[in-house]
N, C-alpha and C. Protein backbone atom coordinates (compact mmCIF):
# COMPACT_ATOMS: atom_id res chain seq x y z
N UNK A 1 163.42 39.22 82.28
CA UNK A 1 163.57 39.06 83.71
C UNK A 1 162.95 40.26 84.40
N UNK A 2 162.49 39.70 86.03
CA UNK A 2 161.64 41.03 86.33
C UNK A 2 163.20 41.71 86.78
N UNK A 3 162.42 43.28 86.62
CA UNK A 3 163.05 44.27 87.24
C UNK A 3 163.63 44.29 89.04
N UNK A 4 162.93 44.29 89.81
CA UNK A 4 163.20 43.80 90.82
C UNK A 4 164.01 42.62 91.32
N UNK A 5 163.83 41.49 90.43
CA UNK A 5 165.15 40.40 90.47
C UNK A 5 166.35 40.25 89.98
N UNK A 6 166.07 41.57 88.93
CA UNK A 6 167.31 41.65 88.59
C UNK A 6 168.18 42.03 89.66
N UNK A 7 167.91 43.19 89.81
CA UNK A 7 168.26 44.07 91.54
C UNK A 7 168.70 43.21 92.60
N UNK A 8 167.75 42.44 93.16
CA UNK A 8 168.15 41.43 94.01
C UNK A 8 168.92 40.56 93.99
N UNK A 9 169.39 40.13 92.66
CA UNK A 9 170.34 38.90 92.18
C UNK A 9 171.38 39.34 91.65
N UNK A 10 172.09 40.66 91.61
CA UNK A 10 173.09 40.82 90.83
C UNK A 10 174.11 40.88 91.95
N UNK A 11 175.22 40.34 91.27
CA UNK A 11 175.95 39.70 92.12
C UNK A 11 177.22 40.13 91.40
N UNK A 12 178.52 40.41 92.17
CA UNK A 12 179.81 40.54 91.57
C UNK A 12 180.81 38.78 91.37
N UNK A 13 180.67 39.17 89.86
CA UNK A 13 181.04 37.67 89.40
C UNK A 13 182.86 37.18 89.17
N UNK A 14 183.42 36.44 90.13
CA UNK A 14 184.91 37.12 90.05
C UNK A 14 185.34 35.44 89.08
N UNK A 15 184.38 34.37 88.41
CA UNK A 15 184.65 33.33 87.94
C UNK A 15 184.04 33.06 86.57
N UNK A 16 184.73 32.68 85.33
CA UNK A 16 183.73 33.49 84.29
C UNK A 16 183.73 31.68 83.19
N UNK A 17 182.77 31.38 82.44
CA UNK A 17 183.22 30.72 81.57
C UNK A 17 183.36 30.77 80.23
N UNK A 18 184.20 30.33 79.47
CA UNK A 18 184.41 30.90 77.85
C UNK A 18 183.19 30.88 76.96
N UNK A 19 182.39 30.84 77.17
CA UNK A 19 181.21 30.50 76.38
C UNK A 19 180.88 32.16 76.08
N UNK A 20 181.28 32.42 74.61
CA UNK A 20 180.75 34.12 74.01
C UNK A 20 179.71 34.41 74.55
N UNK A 21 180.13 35.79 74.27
CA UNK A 21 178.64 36.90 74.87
C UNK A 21 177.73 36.72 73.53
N UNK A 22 176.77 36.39 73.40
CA UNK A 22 175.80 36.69 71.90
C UNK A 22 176.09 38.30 71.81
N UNK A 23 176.13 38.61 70.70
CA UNK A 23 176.27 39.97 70.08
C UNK A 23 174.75 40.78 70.51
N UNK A 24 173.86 39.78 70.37
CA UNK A 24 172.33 41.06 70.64
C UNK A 24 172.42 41.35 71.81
N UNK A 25 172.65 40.27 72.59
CA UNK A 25 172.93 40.50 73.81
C UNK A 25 173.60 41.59 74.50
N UNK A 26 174.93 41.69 74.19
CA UNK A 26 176.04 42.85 73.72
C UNK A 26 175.85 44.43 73.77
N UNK A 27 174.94 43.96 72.42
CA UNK A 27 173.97 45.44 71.61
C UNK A 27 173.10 45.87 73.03
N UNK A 28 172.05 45.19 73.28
CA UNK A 28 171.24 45.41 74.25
C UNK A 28 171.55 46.01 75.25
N UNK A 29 173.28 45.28 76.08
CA UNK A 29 173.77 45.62 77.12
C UNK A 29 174.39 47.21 76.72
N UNK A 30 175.13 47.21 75.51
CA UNK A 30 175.59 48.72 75.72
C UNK A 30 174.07 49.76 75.16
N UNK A 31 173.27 49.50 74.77
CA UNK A 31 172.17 50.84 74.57
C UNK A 31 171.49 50.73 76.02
N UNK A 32 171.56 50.20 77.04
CA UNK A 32 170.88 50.20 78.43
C UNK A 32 172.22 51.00 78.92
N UNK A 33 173.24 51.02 78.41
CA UNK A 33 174.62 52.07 79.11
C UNK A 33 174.09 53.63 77.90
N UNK A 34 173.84 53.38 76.96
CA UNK A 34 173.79 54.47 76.13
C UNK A 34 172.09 55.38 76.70
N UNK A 35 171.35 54.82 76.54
CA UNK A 35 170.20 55.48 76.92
C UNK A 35 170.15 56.31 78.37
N UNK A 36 171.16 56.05 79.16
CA UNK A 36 171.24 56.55 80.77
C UNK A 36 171.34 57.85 80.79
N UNK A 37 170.27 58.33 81.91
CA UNK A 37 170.86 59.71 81.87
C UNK A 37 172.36 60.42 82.29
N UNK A 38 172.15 61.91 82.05
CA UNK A 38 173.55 62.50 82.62
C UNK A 38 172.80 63.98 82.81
N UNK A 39 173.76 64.42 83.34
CA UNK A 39 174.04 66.10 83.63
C UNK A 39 173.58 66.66 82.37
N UNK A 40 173.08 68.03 81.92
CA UNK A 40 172.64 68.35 81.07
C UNK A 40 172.43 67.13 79.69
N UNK A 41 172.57 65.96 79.79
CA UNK A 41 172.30 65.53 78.84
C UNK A 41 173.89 65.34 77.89
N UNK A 42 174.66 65.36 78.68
CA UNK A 42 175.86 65.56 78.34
C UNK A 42 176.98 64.62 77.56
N UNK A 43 175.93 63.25 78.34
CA UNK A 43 176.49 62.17 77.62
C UNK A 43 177.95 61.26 77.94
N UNK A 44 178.85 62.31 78.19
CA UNK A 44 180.39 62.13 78.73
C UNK A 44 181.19 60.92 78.77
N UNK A 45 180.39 59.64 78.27
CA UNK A 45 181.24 58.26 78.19
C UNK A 45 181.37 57.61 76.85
N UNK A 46 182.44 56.90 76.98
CA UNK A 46 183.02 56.25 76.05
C UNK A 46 182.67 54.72 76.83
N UNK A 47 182.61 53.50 75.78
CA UNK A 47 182.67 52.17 76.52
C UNK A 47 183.79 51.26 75.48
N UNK A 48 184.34 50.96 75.88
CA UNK A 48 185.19 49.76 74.96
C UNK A 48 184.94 48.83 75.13
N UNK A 49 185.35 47.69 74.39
CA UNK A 49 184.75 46.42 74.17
C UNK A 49 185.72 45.41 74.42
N UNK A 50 186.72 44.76 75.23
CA UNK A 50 188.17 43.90 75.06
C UNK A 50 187.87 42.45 74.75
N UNK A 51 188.23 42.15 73.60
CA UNK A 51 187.78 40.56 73.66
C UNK A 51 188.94 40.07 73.33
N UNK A 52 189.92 40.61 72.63
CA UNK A 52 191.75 40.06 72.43
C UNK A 52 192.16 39.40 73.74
N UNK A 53 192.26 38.25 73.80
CA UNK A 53 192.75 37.08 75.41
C UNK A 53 194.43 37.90 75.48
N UNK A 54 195.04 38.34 74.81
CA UNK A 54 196.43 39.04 75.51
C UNK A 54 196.04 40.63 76.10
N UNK A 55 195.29 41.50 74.99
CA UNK A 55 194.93 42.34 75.75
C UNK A 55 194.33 42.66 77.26
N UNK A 56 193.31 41.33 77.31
CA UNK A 56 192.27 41.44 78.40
C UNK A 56 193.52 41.04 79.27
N UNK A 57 194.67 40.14 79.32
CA UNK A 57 196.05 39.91 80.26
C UNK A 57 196.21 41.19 80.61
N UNK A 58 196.40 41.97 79.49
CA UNK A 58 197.16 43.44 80.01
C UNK A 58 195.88 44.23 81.03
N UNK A 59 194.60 44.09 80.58
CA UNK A 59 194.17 44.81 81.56
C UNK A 59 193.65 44.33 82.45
N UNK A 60 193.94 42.90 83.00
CA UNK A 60 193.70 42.25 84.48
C UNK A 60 194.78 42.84 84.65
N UNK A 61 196.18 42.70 84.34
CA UNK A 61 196.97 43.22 84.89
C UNK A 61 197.09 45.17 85.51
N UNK A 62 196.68 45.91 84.59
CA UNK A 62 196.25 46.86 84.97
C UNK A 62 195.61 46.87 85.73
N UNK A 63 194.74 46.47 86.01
CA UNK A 63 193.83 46.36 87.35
C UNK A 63 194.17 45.45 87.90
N UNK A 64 194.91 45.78 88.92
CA UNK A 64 195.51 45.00 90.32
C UNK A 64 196.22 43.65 90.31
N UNK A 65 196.53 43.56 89.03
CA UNK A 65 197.01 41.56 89.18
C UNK A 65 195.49 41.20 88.89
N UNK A 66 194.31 41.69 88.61
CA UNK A 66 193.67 40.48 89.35
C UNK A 66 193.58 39.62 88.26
N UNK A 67 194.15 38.40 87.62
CA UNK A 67 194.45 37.57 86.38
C UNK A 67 192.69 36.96 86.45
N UNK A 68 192.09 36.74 87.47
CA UNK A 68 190.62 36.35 87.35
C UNK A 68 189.86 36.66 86.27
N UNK A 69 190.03 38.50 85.55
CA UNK A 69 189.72 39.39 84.69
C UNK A 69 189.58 38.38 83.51
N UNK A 70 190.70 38.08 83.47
CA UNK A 70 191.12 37.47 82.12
C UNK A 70 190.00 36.27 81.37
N UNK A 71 189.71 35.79 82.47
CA UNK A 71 188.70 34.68 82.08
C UNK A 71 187.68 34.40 81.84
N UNK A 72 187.38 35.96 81.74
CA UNK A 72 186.13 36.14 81.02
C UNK A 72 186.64 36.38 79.61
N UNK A 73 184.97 35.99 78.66
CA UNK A 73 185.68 36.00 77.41
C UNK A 73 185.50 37.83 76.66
N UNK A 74 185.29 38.61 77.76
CA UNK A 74 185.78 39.96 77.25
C UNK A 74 185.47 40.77 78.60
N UNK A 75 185.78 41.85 78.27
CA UNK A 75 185.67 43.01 79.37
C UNK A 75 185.41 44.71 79.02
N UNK A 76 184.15 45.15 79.68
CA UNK A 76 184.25 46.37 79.17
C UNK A 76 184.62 47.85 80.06
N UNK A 77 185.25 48.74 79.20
CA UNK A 77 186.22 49.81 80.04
C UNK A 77 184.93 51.06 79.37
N UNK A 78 185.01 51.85 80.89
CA UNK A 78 184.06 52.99 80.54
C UNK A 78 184.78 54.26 80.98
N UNK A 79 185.08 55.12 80.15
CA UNK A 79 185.58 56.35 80.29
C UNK A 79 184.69 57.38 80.23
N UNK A 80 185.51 58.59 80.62
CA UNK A 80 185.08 60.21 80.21
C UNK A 80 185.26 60.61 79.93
N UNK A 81 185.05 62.39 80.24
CA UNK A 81 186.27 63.24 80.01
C UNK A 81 185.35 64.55 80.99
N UNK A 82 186.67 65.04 81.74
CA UNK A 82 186.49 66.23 82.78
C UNK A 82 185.45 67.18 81.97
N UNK A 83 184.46 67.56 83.15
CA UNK A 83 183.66 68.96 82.49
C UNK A 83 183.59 70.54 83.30
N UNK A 84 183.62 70.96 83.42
CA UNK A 84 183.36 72.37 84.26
C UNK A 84 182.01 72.18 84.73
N UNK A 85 181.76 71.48 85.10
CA UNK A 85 180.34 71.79 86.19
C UNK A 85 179.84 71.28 87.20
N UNK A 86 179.83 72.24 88.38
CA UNK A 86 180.33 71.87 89.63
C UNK A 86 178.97 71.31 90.37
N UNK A 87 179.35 70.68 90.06
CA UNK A 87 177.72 69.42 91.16
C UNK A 87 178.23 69.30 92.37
N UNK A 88 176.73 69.75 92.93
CA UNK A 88 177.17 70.04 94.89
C UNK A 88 177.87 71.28 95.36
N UNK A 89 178.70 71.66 94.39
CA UNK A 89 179.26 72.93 94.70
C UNK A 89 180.86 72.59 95.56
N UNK A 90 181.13 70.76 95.26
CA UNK A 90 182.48 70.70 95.50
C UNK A 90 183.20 69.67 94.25
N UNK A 91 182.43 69.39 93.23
CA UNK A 91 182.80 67.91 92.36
C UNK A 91 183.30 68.79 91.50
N UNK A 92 183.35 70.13 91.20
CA UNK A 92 184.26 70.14 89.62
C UNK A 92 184.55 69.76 88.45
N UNK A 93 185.39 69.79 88.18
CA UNK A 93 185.73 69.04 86.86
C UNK A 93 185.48 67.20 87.16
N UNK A 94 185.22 66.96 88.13
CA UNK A 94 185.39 65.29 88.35
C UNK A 94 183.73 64.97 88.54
N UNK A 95 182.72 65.89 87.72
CA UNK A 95 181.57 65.53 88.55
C UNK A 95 181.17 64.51 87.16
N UNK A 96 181.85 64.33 85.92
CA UNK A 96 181.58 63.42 84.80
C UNK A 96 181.36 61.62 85.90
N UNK A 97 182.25 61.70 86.50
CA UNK A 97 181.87 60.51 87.24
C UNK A 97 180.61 60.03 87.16
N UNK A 98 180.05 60.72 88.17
CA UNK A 98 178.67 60.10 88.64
C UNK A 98 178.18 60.05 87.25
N UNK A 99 178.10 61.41 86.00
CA UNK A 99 177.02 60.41 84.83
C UNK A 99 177.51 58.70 84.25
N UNK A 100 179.28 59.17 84.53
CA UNK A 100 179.61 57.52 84.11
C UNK A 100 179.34 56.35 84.67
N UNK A 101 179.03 56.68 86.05
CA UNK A 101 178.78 55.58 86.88
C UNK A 101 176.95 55.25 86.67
N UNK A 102 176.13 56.08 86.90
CA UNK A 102 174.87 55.97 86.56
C UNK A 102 174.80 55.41 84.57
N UNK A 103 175.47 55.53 83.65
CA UNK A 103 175.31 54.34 82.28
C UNK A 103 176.32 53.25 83.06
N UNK A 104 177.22 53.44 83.78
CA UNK A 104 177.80 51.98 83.88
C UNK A 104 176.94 50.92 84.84
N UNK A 105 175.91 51.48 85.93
CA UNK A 105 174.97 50.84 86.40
C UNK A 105 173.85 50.08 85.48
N UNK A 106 173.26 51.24 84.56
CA UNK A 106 172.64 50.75 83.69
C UNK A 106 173.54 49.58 82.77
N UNK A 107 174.71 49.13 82.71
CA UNK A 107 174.80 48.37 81.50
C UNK A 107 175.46 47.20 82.49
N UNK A 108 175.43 47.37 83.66
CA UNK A 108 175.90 46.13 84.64
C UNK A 108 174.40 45.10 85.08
N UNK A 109 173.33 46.03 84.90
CA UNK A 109 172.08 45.65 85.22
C UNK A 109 171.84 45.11 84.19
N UNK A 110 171.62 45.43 83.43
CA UNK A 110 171.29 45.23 81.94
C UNK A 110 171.74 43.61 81.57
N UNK A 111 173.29 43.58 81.98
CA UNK A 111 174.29 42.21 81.88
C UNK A 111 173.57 40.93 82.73
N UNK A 112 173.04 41.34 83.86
CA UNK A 112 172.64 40.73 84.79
C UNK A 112 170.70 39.86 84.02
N UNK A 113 170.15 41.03 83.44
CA UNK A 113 169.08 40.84 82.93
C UNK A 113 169.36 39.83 81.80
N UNK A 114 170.29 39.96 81.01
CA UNK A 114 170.63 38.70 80.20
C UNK A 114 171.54 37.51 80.77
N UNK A 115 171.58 37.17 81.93
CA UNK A 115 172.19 36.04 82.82
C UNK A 115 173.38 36.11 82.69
N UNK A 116 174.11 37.30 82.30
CA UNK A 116 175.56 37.66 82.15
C UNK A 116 176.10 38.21 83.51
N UNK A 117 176.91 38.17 83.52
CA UNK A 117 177.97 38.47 85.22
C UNK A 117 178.91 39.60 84.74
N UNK A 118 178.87 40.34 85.73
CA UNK A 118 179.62 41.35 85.60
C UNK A 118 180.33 41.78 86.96
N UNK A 119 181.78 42.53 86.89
CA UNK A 119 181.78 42.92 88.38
C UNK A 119 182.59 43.96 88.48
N UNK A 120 182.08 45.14 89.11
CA UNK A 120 182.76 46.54 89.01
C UNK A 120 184.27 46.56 89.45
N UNK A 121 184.73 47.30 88.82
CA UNK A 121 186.06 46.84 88.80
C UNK A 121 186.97 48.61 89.26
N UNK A 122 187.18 48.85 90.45
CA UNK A 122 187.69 50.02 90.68
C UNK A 122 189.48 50.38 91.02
N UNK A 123 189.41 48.89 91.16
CA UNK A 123 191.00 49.01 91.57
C UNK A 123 191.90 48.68 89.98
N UNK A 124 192.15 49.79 89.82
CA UNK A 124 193.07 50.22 88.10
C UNK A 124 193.86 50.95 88.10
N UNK A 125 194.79 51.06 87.77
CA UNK A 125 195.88 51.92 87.09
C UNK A 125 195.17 52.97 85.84
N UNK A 126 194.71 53.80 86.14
CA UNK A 126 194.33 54.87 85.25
C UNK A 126 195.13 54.93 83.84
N UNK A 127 196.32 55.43 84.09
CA UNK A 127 197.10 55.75 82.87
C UNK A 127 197.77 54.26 82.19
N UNK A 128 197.50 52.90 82.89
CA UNK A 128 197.85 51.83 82.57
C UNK A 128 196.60 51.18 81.69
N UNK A 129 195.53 51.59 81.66
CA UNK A 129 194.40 50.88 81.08
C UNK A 129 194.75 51.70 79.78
N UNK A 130 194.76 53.09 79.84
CA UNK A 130 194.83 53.54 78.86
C UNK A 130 195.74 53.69 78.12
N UNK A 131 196.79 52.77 78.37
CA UNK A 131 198.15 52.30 77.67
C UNK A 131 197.31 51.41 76.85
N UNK A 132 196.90 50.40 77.61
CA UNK A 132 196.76 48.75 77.37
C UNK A 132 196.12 48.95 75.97
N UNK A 133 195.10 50.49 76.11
CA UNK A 133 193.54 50.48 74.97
C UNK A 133 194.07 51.49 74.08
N UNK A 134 194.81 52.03 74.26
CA UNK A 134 195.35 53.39 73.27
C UNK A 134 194.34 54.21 73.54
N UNK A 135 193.86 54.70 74.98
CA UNK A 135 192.41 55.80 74.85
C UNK A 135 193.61 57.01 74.71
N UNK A 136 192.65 57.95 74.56
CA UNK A 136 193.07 59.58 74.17
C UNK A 136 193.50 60.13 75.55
N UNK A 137 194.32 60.45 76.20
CA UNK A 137 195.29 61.47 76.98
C UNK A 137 194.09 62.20 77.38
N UNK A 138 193.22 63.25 76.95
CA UNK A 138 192.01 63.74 77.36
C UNK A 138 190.89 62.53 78.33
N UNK A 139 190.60 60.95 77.90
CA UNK A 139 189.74 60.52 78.66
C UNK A 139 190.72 60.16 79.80
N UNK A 140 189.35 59.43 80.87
CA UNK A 140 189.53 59.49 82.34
C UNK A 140 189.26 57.82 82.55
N UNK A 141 189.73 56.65 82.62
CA UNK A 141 188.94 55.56 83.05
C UNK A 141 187.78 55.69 84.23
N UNK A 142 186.62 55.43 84.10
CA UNK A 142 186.20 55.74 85.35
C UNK A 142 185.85 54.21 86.17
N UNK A 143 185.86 52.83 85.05
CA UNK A 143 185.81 51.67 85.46
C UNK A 143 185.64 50.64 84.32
N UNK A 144 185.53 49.33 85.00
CA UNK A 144 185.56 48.23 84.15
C UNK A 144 185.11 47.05 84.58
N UNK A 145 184.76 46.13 83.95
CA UNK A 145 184.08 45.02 84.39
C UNK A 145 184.68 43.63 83.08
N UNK A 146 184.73 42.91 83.83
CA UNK A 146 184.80 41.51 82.94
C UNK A 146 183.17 41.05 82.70
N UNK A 147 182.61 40.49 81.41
CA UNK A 147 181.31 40.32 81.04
C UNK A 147 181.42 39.19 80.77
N UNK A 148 180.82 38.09 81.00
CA UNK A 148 180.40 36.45 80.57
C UNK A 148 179.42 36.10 81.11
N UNK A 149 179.54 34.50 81.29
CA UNK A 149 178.58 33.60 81.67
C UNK A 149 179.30 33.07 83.17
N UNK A 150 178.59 33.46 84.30
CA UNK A 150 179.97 32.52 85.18
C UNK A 150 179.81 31.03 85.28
N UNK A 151 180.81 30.52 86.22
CA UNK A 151 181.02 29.55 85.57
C UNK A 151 180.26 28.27 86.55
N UNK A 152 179.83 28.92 87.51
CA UNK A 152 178.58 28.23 88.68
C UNK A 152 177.61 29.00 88.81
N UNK A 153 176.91 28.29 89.32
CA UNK A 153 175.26 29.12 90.05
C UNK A 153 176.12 30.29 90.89
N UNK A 154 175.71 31.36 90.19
CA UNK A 154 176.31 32.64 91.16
C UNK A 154 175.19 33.66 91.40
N UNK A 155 173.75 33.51 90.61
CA UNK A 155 173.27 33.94 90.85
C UNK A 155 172.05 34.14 92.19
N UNK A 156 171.81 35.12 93.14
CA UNK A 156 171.18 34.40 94.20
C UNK A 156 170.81 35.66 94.90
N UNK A 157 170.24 35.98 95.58
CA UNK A 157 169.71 36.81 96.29
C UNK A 157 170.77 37.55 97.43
N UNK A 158 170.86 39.07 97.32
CA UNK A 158 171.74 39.53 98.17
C UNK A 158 171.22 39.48 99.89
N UNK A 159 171.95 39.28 100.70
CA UNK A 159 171.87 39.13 102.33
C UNK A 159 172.35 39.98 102.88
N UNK A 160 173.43 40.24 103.26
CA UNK A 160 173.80 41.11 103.91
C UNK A 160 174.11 42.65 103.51
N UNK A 161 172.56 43.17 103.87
CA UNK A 161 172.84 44.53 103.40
C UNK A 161 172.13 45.15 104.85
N UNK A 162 172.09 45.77 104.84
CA UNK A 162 171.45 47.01 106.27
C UNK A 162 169.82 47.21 106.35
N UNK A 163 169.58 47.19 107.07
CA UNK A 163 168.13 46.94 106.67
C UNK A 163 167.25 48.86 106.47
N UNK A 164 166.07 48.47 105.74
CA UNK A 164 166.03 50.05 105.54
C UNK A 164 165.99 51.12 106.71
N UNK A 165 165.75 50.63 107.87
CA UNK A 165 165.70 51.88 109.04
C UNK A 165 166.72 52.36 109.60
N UNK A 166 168.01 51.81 109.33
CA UNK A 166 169.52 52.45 109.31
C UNK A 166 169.83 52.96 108.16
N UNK A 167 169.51 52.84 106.74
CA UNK A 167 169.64 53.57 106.08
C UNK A 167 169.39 55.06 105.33
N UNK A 168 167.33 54.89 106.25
CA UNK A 168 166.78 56.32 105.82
C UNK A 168 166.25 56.84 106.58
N UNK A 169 165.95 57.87 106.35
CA UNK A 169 165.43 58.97 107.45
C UNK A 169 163.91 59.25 106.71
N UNK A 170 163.31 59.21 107.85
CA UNK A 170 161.93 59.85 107.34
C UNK A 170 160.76 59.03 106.86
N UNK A 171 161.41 57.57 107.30
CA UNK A 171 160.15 56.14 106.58
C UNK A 171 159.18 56.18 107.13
């Protein structure tokens, strides 16, 4: 798929159908999260994989009720862990974020490039996901997404966004 349509067509998918993720597929999607850059090269994420149908309960439920989660036939959780280095000169120990979020872009795009649906998932219970997964007391959830096939034409061109001369300076 082109690059550019991917972009244009990715869409947050909140309706999923049981039909498995192919495994290459999978593979593909997490080395487009693995290859991403970071801060010195630092690396800082973990990704899990949920495909257990009671687990993935526990972590729709962790994240907000939203039981929608569930119906996909897995979901993946991307963590960190705090670093000492202060990006901007106010992020601190919390600046692991942004590298997690820049591989979690890459592996939401990536999902999209193989006609898979994905949809960022921010509203979580931190210390509840990491009940649900047994992560380590040291990581940080930084997000999550349910991964499938959805279950209608969801794919389609985004509209309402701002057009570029409210957004930048200097065009």
């Amino acid at each position: 798929m082109e690059f550019y349509d991917v972009i244009r067509t990715r869409r947050s998918i909140r309706s999923y159908n049981k039909d498995p993720v192919p495994e290459d597929a999978l593979e593909r999607i997490l080395d487009a999260a693995r290859i991403a850059p970071s801060g010195h090269n630092r690396q800082k994420w973990k990704y899990y994989v949920v495909r257990d149908p009671r687990k993935l309960e526990e972590l729709a439920e962790a994240c907000g009720g939203e039981s929608w989660i569930a119906q996909a036939p897995m979901a993946i959780v991307s963590t960190g862990w705090r670093v000492g280095f202060n990006r901007g000169g106010y992020m601190g120990e919390m600046s692991f974020i942004m590298d997690v979020a820049i591989s979690f872009t890459h592996l939401i795009l990536a999902a999209r490039a193989e006609k898979l649906g994905t949809c960022w998932i921010g509203d979580f219970d931190n210390e509840e996901v990491k009940k649900v997964l047994g992560i380590e007391v040291e990581e940080e959830v930084v997000a999550v997404t349910p991964l499938g096939y959805p279950d209608q034409a969801a794919f389609r061109p985004i509209k309402n966004r701002k057009p570029l001369d409210e957004i930048v300076e200097g065009l």
